[in-house]
Protein backbone atom coordinates (compact mmCIF):
# COMPACT_ATOMS: atom_id res chain seq x y z
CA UNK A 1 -6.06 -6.80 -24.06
CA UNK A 2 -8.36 -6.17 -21.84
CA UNK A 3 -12.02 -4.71 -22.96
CA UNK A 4 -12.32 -1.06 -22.05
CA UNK A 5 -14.46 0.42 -19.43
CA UNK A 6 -17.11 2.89 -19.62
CA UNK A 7 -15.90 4.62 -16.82
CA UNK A 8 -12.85 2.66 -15.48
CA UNK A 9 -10.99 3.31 -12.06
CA UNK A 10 -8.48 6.42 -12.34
CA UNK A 11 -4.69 5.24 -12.07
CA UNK A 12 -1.64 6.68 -10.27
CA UNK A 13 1.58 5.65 -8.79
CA UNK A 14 2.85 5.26 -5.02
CA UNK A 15 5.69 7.10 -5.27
CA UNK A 16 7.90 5.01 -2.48
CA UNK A 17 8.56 2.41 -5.42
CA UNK A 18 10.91 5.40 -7.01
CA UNK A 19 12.55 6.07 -3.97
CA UNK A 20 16.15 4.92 -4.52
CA UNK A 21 15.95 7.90 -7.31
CA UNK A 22 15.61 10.21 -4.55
CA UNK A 23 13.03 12.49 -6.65
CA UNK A 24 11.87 15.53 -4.65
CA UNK A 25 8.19 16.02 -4.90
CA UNK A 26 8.07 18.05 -7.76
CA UNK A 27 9.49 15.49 -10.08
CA UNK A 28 7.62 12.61 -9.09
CA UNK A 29 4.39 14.47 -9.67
CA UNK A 30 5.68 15.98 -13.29
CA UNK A 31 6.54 12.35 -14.00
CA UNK A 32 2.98 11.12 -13.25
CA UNK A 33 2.21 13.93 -15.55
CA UNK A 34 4.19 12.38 -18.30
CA UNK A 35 3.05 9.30 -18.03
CA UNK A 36 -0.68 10.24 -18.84
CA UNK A 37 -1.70 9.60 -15.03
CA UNK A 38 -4.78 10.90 -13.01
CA UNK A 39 -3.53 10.76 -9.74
CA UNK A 40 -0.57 10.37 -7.13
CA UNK A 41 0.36 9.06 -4.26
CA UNK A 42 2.77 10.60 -2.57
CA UNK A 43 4.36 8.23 0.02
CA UNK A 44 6.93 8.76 2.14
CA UNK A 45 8.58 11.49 0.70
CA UNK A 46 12.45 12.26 0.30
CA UNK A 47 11.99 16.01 -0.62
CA UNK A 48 14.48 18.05 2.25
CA UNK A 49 11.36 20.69 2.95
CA UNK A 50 8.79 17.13 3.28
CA UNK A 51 7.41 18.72 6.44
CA UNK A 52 7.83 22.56 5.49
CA UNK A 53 3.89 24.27 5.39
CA UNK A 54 4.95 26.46 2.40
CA UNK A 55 6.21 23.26 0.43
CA UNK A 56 2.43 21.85 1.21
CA UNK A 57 1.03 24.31 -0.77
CA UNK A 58 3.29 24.39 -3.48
CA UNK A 59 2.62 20.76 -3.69
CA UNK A 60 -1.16 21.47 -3.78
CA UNK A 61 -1.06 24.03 -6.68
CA UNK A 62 1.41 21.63 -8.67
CA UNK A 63 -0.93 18.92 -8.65
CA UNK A 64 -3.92 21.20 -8.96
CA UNK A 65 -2.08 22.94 -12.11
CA UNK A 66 -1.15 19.47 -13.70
CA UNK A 67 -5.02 17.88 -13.22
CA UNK A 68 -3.49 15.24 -10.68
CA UNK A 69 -5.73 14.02 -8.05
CA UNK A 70 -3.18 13.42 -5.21
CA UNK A 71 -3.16 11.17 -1.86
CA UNK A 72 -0.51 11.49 1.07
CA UNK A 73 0.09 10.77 4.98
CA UNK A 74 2.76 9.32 7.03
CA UNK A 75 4.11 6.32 8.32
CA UNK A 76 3.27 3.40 10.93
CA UNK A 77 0.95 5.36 13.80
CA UNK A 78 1.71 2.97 16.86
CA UNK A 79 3.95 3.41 19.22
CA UNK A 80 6.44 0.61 21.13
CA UNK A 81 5.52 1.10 24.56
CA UNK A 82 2.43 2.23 25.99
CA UNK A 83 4.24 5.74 27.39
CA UNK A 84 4.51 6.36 23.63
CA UNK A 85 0.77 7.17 22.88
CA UNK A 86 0.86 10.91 23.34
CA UNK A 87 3.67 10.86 20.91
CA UNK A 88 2.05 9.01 18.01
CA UNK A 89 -1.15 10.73 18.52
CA UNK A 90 0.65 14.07 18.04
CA UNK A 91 2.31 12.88 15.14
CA UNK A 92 -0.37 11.64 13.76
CA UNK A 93 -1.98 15.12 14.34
CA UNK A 94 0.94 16.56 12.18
CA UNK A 95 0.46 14.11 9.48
CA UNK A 96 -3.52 15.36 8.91
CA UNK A 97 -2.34 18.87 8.94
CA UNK A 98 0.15 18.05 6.14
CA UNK A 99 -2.35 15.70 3.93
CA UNK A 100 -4.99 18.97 4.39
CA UNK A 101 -2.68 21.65 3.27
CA UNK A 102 -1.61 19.37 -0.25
CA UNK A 103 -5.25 18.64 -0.68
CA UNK A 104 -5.67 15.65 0.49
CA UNK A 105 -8.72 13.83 1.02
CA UNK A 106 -7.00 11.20 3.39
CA UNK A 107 -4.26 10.77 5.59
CA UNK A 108 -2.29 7.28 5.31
CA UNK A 109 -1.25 5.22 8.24
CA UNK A 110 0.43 1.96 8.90
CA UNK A 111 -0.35 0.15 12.47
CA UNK A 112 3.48 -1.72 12.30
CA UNK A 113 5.50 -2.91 9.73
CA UNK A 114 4.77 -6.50 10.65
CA UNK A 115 3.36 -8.73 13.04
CA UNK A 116 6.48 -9.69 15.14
CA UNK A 117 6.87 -5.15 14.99
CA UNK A 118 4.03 -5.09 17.64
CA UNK A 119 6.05 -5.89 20.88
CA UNK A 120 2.50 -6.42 22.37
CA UNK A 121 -0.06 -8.75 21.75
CA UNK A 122 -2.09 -8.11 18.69
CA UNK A 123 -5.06 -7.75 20.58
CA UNK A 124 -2.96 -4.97 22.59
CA UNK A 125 -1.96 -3.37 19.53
CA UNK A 126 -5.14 -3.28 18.36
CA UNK A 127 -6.41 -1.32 20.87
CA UNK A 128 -4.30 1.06 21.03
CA UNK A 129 -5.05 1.49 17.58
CA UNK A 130 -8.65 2.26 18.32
CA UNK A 131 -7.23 4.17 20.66
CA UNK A 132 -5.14 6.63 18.76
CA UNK A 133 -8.06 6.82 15.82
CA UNK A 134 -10.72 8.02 18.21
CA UNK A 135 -8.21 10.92 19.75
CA UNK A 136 -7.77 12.48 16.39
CA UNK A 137 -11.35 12.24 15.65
CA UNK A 138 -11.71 15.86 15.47
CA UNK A 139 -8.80 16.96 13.65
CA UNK A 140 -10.24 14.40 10.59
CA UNK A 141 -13.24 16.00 11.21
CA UNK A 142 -12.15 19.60 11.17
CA UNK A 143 -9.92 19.59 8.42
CA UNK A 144 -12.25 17.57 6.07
CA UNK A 145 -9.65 14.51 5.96
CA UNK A 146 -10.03 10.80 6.78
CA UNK A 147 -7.59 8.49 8.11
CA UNK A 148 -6.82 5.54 5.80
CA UNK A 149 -5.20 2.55 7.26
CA UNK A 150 -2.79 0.50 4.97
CA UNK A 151 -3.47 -3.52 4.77
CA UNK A 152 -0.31 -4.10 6.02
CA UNK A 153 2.11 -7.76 7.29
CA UNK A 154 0.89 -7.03 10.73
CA UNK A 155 -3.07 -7.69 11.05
CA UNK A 156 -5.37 -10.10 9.12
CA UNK A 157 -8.60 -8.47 7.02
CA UNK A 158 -10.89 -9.33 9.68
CA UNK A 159 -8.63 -8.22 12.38
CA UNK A 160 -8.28 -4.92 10.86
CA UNK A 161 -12.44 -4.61 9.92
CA UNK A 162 -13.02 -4.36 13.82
CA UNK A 163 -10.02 -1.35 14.70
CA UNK A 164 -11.73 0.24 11.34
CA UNK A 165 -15.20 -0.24 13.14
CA UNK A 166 -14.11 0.39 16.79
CA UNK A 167 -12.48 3.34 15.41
CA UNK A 168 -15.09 4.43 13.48
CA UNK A 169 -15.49 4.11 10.05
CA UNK A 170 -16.97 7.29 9.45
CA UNK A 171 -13.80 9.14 9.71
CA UNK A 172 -11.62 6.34 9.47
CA UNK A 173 -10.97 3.72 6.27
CA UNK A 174 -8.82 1.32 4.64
CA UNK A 175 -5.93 1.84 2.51
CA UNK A 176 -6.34 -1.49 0.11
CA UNK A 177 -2.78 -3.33 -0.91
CA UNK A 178 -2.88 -6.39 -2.74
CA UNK A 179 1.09 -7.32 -2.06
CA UNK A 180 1.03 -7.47 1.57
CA UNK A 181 -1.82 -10.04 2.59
CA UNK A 182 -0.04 -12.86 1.41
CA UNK A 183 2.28 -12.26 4.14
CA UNK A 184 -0.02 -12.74 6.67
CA UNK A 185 -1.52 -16.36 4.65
CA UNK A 186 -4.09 -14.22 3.05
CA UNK A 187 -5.31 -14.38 -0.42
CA UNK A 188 -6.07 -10.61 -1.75
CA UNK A 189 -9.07 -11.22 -2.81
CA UNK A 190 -10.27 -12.39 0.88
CA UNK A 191 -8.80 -9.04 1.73
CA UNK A 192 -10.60 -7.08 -0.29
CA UNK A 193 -14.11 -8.60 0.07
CA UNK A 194 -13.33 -8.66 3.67
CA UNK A 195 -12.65 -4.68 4.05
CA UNK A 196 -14.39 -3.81 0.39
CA UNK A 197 -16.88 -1.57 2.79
CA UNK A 198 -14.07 0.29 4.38
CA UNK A 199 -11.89 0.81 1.19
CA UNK A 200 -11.14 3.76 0.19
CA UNK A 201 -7.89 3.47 -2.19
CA UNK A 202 -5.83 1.06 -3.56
CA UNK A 203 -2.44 -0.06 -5.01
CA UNK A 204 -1.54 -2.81 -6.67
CA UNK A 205 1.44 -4.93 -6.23
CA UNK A 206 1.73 -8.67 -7.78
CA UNK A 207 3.50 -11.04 -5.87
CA UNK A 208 4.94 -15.20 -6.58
CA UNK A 209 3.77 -17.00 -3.87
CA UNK A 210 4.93 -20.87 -3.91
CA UNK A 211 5.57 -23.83 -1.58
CA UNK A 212 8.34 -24.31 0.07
CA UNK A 213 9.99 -27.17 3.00
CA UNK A 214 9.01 -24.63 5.76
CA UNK A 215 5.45 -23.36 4.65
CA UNK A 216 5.65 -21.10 2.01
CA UNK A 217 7.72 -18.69 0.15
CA UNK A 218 6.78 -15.10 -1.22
CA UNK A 219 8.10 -12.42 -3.08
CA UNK A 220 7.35 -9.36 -4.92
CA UNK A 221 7.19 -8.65 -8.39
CA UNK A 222 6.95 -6.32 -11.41
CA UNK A 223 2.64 -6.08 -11.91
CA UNK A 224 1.09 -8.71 -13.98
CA UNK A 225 4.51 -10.71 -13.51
CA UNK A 226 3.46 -12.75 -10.17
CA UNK A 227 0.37 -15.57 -9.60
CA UNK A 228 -2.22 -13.00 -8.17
CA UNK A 229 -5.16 -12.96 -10.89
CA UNK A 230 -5.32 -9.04 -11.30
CA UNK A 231 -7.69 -9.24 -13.62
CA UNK A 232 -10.14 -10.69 -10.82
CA UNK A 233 -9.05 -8.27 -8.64
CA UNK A 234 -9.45 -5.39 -10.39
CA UNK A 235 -12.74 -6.36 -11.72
CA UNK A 236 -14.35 -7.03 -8.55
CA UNK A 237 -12.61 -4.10 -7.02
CA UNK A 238 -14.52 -2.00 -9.30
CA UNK A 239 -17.87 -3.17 -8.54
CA UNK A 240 -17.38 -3.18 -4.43
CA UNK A 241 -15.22 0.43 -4.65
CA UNK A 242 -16.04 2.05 -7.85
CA UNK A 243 -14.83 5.50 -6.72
CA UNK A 244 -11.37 4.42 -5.49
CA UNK A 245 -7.91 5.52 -6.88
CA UNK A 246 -5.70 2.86 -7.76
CA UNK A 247 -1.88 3.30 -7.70
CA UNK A 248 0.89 1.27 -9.64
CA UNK A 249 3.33 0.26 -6.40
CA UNK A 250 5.59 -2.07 -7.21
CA UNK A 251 8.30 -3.29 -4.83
CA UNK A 252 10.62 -5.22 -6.11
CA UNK A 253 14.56 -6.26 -5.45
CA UNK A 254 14.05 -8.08 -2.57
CA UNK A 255 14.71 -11.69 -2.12
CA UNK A 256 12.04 -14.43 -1.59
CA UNK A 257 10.74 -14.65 1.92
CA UNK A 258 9.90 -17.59 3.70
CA UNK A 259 6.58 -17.74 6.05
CA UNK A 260 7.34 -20.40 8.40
CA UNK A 261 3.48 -21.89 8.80
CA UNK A 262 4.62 -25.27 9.08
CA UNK A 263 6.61 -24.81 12.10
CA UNK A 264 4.78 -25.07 15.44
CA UNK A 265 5.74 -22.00 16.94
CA UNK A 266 4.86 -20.00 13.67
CA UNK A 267 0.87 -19.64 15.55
CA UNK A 268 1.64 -18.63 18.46
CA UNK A 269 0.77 -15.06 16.70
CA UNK A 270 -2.71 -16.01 14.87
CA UNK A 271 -4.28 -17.74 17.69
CA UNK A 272 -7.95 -16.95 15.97
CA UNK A 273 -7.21 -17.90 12.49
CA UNK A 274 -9.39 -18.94 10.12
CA UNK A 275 -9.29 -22.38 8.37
CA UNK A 276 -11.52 -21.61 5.46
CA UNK A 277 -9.41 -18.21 4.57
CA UNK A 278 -5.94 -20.12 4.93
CA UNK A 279 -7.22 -22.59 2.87
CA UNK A 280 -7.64 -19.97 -0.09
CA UNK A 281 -4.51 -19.00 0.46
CA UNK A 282 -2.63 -22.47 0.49
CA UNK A 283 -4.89 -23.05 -2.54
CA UNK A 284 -2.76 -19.97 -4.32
CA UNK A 285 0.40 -21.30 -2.85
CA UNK A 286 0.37 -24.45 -4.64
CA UNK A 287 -0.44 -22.74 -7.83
CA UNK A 288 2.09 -20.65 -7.71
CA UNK A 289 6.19 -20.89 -8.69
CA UNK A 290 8.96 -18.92 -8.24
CA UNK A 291 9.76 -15.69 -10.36
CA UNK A 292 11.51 -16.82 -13.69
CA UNK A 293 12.59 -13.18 -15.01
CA UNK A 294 15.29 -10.95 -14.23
CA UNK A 295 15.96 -9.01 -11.14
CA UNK A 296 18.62 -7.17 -9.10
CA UNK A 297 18.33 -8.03 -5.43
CA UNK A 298 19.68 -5.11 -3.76
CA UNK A 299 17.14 -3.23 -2.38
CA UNK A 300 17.39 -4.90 0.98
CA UNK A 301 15.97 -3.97 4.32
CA UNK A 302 18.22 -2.13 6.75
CA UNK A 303 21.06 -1.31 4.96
CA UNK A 304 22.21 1.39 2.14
CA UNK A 305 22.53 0.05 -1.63
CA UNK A 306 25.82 -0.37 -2.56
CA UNK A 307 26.72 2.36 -4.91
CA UNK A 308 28.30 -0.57 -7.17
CA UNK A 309 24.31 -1.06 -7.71
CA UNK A 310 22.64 1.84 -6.55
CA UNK A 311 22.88 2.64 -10.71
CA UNK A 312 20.91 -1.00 -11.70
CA UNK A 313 18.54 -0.06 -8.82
CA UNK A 314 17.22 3.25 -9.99
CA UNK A 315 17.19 1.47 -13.49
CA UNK A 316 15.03 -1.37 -11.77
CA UNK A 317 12.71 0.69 -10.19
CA UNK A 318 11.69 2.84 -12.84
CA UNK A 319 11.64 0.19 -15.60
CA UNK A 320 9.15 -2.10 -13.07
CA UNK A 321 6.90 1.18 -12.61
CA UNK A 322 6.86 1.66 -16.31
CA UNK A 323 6.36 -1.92 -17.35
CA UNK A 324 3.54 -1.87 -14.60
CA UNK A 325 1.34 1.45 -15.66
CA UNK A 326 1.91 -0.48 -18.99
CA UNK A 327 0.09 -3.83 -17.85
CA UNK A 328 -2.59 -1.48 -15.72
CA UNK A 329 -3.96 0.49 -18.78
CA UNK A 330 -3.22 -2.00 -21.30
CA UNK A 331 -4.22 -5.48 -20.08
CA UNK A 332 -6.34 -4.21 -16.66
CA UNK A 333 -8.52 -1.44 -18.77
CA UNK A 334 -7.52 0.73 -16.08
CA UNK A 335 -6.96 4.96 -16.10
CA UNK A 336 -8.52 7.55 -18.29
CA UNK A 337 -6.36 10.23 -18.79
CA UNK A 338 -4.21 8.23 -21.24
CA UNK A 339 -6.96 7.41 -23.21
CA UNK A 340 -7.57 10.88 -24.53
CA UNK A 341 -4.61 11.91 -24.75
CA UNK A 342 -2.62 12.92 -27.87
């Protein structure tokens, strides 16, 4: 067990690793209430009234009423083609008025939901990143909310440091995952030292990461289940970003992928990278092994669960939420609310 802290990191849930239970706002934030939490994040949200001004501030006094510090903001800000901007600036406009109204203190964003997702060049991307950041500058600024960029599949740590900078990292910050680096060949913990200035909340989500003919092979697991040292993490996350909420985000029922590295054409996308951080990365690689415990693999990508498994799904999701809170307050020393507690 892990040695408790004097004042250790407050812990919450993304609530996107529910979301084949469908749970309307309400419930997810009366089940983070249940489960001894301190905050939420609210993530992509199934609720039918998601984007209704009078369900904002419902949401608001719920969370306010239960003692739940709560997070929120939409989905990937960039746009496909160029002709797109004005869209995805407006949406983004949207999204801050939303995060201000529950109480936000941040808006979340993703740039894309991978590298190949760009349709430009990164360096493109990138820009128009900085691009759309800058034009919302004073809606952040009026409504007392800053952006919050998710380390996503799309854009190495160092890569995102300069749209944080360029953008201007006074109203705009970093959204820390640990599940999603190692799909760019990043170890999490060059991610977070990399951005540690810019972070301003966290989840956690453990991954196996192993070798395999054509590079290397990664998937997601329940937390404290994978090869990513959380202890580590969490640790040196505290001392870099002591004031940060960390959420419980586990997404899992997906098979293995494979990351190509091996195969010439795989970097043709990471022209600039850097030999010192991939070799952290391999060094985790050949650690690591593939998952040994028990999992459905139905939650795939692009297509509805099959109601044959929609059932073990739900069960899944839940159980790997539960199992992870467990791991977070038990073995990481992380939360408070659940300490005091009857």
């Amino acid at each position: 067990m892990c040695a408790m802290l004097e004042s250790p990191l407050p812990l919450g849930y993304n609530t996107y690793c529910l979301r084949a239970l469908r749970w309307p706002d309400s419930r997810h934030l009366d089940f983070a209430s249940q489960q001894k939490l301190d905050a939420i994040f609210l993530q992509d949200s199934l609720d039918p009234r998601k984007m209704d001004p009078a369900h904002w501030a419902e949401v608001k006094s719920q969370a306010q009423r239960l003692g739940l510090h709560l997070e929120t903001g939409g989905g990937g800000i960039l746009p496909k083609k160029a002709d797109g901007l004005d869209a995805s600036i407006a949406a983004l406009r949207k999204q801050i008025e939303r995060a201000a109204a529950m109480g936000s203190p941040y808006v979340r964003g993703v740039l894309a939901s991978d590298r190949a997702s760009f349709g430009v060049p990164v360096e493109q991307a990138m820009e128009w990143a900085v691009k759309i950041l800058r034009a919302v500058r004073p809606e952040l600024s009026g409504r007392g909310v800053k952006a919050i960029i998710e380390v996503h599949k799309d854009l190495q740590a160092w890569e995102l440091r300069q749209v944080i900078e360029a953008a201007g990292k006074d109203l705009v910050g970093v959204y820390m995952d640990t599940g999603n680096p190692v799909f760019v060949l990043e170890h999490p913990m060059t991610t977070l030292e990399t951005l540690a200035p810019y972070i301003e909340s966290a989840h956690l989500r453990d991954s196996v990461v192993y070798e395999h003919p054509r590079g290397v092979a990664v998937q997601w697991v329940p937390l404290g289940e994978g090869c990513v040292d959380f202890k580590a993490i969490t640790t040196r996350l505290a001392e870099v970003c002591p004031k940060v909420h960390v959420y419980n985000k586990p997404i899992t029922g997906r098979p293995p992928a494979v990351i190509p590295y091996l195969e010439p054409g795989y970097w043709k996308s990471f022209p600039q990278a850097r030999a010192g951080e991939l070799a952290k990365f391999l060094d985790l690689a050949r650690k690591g092994r593939p998952f040994e415990g028990h999992m459905v693999i139905e939650d795939l990508q692009g297509r509805q669960t099959p109601e044959q498994f929609l059932a073990a799904v739900q069960f899944q999701q839940k159980d790997h939420v539960e199992r992870g809170l467990e791991y977070a307050k038990k073995t990481l020393g992380l939360g408070r609310r659940w300490r005091t507690a009857a």
